[in-house]
Protein backbone atom coordinates (compact mmCIF):
# COMPACT_ATOMS: atom_id res chain seq x y z
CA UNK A 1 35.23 -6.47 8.83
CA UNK A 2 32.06 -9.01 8.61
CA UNK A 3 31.93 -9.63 4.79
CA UNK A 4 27.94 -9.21 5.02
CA UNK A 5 28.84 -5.70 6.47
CA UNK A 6 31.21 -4.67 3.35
CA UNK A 7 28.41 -6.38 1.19
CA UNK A 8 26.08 -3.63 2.63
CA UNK A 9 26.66 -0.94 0.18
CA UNK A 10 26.85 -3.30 -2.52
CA UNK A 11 23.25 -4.50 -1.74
CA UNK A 12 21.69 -1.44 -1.15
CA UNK A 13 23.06 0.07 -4.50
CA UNK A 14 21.58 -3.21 -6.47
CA UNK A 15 17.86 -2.30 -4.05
CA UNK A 16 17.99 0.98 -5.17
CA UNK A 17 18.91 0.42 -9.18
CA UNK A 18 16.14 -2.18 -8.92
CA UNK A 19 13.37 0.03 -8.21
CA UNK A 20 10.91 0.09 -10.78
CA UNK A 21 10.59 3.77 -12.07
CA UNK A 22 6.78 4.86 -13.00
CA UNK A 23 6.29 7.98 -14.85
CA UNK A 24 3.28 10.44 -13.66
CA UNK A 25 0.59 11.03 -16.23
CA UNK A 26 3.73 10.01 -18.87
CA UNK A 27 6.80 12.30 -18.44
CA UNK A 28 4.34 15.13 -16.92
CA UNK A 29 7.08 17.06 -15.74
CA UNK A 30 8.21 18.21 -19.19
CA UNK A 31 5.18 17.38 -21.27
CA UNK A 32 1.35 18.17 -21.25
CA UNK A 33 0.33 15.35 -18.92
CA UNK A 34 -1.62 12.43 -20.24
CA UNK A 35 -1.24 13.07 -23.65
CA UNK A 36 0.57 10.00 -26.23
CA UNK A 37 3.48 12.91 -26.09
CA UNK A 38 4.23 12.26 -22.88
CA UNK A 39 4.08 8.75 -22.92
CA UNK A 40 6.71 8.96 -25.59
CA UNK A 41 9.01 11.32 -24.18
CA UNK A 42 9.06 9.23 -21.36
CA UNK A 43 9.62 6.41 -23.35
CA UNK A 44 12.38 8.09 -24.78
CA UNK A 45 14.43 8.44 -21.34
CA UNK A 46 14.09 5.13 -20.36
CA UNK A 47 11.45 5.44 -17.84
CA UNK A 48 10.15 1.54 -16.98
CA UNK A 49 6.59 2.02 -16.21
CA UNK A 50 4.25 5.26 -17.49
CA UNK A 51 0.88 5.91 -15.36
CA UNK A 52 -2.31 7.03 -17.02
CA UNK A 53 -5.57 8.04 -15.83
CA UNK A 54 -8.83 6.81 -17.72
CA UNK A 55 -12.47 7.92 -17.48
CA UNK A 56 -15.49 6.56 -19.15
CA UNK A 57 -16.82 8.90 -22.10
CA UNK A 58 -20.88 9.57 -22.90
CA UNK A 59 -20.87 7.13 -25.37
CA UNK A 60 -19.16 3.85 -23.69
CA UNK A 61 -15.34 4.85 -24.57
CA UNK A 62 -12.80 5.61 -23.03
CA UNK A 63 -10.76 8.48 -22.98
CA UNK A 64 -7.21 9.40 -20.86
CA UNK A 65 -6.96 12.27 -18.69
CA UNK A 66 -6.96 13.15 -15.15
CA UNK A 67 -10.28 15.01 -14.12
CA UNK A 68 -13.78 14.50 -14.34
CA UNK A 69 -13.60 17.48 -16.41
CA UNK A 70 -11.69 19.33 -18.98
CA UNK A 71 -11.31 22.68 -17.63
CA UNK A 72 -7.94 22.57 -16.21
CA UNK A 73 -6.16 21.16 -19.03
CA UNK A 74 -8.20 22.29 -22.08
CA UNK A 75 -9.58 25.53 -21.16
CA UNK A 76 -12.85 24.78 -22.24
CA UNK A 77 -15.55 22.84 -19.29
CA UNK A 78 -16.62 19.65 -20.33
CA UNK A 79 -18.04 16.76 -18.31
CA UNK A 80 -16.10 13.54 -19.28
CA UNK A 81 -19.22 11.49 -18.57
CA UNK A 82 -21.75 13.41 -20.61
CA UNK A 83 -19.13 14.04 -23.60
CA UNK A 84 -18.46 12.22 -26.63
CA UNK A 85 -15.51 10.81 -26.86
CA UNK A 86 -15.00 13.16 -30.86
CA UNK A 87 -16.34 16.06 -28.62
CA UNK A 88 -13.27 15.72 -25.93
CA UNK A 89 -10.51 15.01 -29.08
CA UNK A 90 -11.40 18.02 -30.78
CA UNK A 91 -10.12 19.91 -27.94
CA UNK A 92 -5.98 21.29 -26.83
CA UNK A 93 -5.06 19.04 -24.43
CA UNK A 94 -1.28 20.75 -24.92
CA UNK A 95 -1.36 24.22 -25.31
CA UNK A 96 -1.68 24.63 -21.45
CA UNK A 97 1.64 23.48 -20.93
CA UNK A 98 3.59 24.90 -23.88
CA UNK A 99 3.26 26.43 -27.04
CA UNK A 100 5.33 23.45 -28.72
CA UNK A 101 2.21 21.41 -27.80
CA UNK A 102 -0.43 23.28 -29.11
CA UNK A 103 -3.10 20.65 -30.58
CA UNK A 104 -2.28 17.78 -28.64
CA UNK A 105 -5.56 15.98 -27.93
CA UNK A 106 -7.10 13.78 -25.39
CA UNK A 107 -6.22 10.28 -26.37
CA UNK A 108 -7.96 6.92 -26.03
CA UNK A 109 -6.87 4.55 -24.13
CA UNK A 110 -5.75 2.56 -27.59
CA UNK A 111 -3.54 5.47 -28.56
CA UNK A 112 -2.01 5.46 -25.61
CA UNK A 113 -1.25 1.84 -25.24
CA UNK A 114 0.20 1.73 -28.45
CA UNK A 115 3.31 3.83 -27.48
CA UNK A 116 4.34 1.17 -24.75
CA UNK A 117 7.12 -0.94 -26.29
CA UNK A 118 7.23 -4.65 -26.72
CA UNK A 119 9.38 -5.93 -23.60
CA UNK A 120 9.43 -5.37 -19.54
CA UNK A 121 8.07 -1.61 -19.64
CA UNK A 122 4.69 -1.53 -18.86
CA UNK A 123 1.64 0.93 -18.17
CA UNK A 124 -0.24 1.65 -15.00
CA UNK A 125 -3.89 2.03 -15.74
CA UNK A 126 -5.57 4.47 -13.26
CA UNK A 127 -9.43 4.01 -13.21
CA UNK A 128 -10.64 7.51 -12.20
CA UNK A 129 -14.42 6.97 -12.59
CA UNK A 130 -16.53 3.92 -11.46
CA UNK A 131 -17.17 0.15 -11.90
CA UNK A 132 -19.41 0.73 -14.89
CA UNK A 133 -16.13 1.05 -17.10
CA UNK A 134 -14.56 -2.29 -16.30
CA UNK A 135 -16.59 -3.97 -19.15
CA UNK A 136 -15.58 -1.99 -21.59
CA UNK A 137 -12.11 -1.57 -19.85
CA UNK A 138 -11.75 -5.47 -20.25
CA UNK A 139 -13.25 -5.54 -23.77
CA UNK A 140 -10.66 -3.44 -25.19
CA UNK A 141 -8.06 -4.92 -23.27
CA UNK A 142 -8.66 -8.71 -24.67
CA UNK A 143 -6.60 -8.39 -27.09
CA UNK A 144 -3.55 -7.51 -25.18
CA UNK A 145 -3.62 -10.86 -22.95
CA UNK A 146 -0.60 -12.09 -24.46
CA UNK A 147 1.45 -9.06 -23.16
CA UNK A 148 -0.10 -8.92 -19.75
CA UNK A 149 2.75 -8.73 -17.74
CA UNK A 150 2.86 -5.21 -19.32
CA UNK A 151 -0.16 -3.78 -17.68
CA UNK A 152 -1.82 -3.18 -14.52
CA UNK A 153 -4.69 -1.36 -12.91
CA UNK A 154 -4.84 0.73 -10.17
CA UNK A 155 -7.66 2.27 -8.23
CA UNK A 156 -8.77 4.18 -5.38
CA UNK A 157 -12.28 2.67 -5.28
CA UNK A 158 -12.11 -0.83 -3.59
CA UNK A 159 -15.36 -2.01 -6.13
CA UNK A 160 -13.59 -0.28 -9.33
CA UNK A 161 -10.43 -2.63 -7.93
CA UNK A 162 -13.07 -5.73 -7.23
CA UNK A 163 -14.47 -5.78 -10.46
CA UNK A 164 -11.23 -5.11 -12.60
CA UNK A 165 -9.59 -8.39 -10.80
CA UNK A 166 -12.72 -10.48 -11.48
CA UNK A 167 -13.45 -9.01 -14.47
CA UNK A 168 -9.75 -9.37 -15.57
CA UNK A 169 -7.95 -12.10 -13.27
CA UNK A 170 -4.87 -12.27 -16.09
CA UNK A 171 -3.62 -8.73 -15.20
CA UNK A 172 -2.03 -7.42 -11.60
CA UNK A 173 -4.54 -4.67 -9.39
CA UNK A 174 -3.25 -2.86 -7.11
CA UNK A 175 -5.03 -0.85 -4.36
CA UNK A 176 -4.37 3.22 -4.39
CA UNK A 177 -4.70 5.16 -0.78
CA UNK A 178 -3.68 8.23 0.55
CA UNK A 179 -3.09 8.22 4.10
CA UNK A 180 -6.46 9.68 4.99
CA UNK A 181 -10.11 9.32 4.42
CA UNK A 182 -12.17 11.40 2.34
CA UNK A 183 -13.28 13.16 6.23
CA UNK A 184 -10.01 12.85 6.80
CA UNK A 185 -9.19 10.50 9.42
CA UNK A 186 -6.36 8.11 9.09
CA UNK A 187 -6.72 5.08 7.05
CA UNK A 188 -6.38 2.03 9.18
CA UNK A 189 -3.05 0.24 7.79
CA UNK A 190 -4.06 -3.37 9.01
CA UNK A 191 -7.30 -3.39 7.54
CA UNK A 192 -6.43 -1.75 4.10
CA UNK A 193 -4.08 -4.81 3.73
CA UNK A 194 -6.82 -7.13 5.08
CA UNK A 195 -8.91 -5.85 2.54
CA UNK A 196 -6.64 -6.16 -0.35
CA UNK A 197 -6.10 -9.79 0.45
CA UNK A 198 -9.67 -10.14 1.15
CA UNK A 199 -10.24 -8.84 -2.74
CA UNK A 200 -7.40 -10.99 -4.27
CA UNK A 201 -5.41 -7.99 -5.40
CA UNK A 202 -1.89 -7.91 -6.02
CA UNK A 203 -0.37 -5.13 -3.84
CA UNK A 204 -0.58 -1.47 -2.52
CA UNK A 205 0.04 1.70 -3.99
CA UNK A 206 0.16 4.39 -1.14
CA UNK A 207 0.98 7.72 -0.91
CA UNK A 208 4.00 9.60 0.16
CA UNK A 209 2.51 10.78 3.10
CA UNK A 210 2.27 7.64 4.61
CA UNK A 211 4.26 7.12 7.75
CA UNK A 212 6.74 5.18 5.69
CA UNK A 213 9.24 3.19 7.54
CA UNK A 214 10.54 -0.28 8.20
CA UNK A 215 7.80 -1.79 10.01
CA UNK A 216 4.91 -0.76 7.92
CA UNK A 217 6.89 -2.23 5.03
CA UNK A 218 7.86 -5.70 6.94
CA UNK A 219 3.98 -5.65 7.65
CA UNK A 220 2.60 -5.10 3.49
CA UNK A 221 5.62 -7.67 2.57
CA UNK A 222 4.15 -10.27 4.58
CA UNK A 223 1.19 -10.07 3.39
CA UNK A 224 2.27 -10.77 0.44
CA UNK A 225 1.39 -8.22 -1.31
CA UNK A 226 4.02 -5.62 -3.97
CA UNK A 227 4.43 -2.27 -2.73
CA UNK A 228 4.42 0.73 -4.73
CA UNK A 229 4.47 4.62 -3.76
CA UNK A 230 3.48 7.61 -5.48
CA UNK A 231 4.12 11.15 -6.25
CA UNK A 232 8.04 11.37 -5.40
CA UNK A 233 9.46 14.20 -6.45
CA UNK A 234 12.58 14.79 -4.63
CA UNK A 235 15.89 12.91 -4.66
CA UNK A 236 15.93 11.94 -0.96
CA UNK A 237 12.46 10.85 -0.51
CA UNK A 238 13.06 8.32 -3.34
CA UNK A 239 16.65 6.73 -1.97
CA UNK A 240 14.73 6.66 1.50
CA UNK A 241 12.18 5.11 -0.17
CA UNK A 242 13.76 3.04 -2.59
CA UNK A 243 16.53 1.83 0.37
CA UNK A 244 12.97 0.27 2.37
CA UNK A 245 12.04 -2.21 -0.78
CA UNK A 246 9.75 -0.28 -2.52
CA UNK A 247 8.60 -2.17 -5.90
CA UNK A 248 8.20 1.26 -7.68
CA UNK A 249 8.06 4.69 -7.48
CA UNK A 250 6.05 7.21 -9.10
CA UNK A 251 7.40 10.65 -10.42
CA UNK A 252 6.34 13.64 -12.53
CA UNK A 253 10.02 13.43 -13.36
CA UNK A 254 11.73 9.77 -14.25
CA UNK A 255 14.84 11.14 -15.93
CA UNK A 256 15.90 12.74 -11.91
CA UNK A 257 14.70 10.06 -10.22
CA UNK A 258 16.58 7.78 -12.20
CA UNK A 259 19.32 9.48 -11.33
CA UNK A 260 18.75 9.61 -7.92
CA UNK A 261 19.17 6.06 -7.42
CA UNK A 262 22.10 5.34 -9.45
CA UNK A 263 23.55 7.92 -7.30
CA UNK A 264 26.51 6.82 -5.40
């Protein structure tokens, strides 16, 4: 047999063990999502990357969680932009998910960062609302220039993703798409890449939904640009995924997609 051909499985077990492994919201599978809790759990089994999502608070902070609002994890209906960021901490970010985490507040982005540990793990920062945040966002993140390689943003919003690489040129951005528009027509592979390039960004972070196969990753890769996918939850999709060159992938569960890629 060609020894490139018995290499095969060899190579595509290294591919797959290489794939960076970014937990959802923090280990939001188990854990209230969002919350320094489950940042830590995920810590705690190994993940290599959490993901959080950040908003801009009332009075120019800035406070993690996932909605405009906090209805759907706090049971009480608060606007994120016209609350304080005491107002939102005072409420049970937890309790929602289980009793064990009864009183677990909103954090700040601070609290949150301060779980990462010192090394190669890092945090995706998820910029939910608009540009106006990416002062402050930089501001608070002077301080962690030194340990840049253990950060990056990611956003939705091409001029949230603009300003946070000109604003910040020491840290990666990536652009996040789904594989529609808002009006849902299909987003336009060649110029989403175009555009990214255009902006100086550092990669893509695209849905599952995609149309993922070889070509369209041959076509990212030679752009140049690192390739990341998000919400995998099922064993297949991320060995099919991982097995194309995928940079990372992004689960509410790290500790199964873990081992779905050391798999054998």
């Amino acid at each position: 047999m060609n020894p490139f051909l018995r290499a095969l499985p060899l190579l595509l077990m290294t591919q797959l063990q290489a794939t960076e492994i970014v937990a959802h919201r923090g280990f939001s599978g188990r854990a209230p999502e969002n919350t320094v809790a489950a940042f830590q759990l995920a810590w705690d089994h190994g993940t290599d990357a959490c993901e959080l999502d950040l908003y801009l608070t009332a009075d120019q902070q800035i406070a993690v969680l996932h909605d405009k609002d906090t209805q759907r994890t706090t049971g009480v209906a608060k606007l994120v932009k016209e609350s304080s960021l005491a107002e939102l901490q005072k409420l049970d970010a937890g309790s929602w998910k289980a009793v064990a985490y009864k009183g677990e507040p909103i954090p700040t982005l601070a609290q949150s960062l301060a779980t990462l540990p010192l090394g190669k793990k890092r945090f995706f920062l998820e910029v939910k609302c608009g540009p106006e945040v990416v002062p402050v966002l930089a501001q608070q993140l002077e301080s962690w220039k030194p340990r840049a390689a253990q950060l990056c943003i990611i956003a939705f919003d091409r001029a949230v993703a603009q300003e946070s690489k000109k604003a910040m040129p020491w840290m990666k951005v990536y652009r996040l798409s789904s594989e529609v528009t808002k009006d849902k027509k299909p987003v336009d592979l060649t110029q989403l890449i175009a555009d990214t390039k255009a902006d100086g960004l550092d990669g893509l972070d695209l849905g599952l939904k995609w149309k993922w196969d070889a070509a369209m990753v041959k076509q990212i890769r030679e752009a140049g640009l690192e390739l990341y996918v998000w919400t995998v939850n099922k064993p297949d999709d991320a060995r099919r995924l991982a097995a194309l060159g995928v940079d990372g992938i992004t689960t509410d569960d790290p500790v199964m997609l873990r081992a779905a890629l050391e798999k054998k």
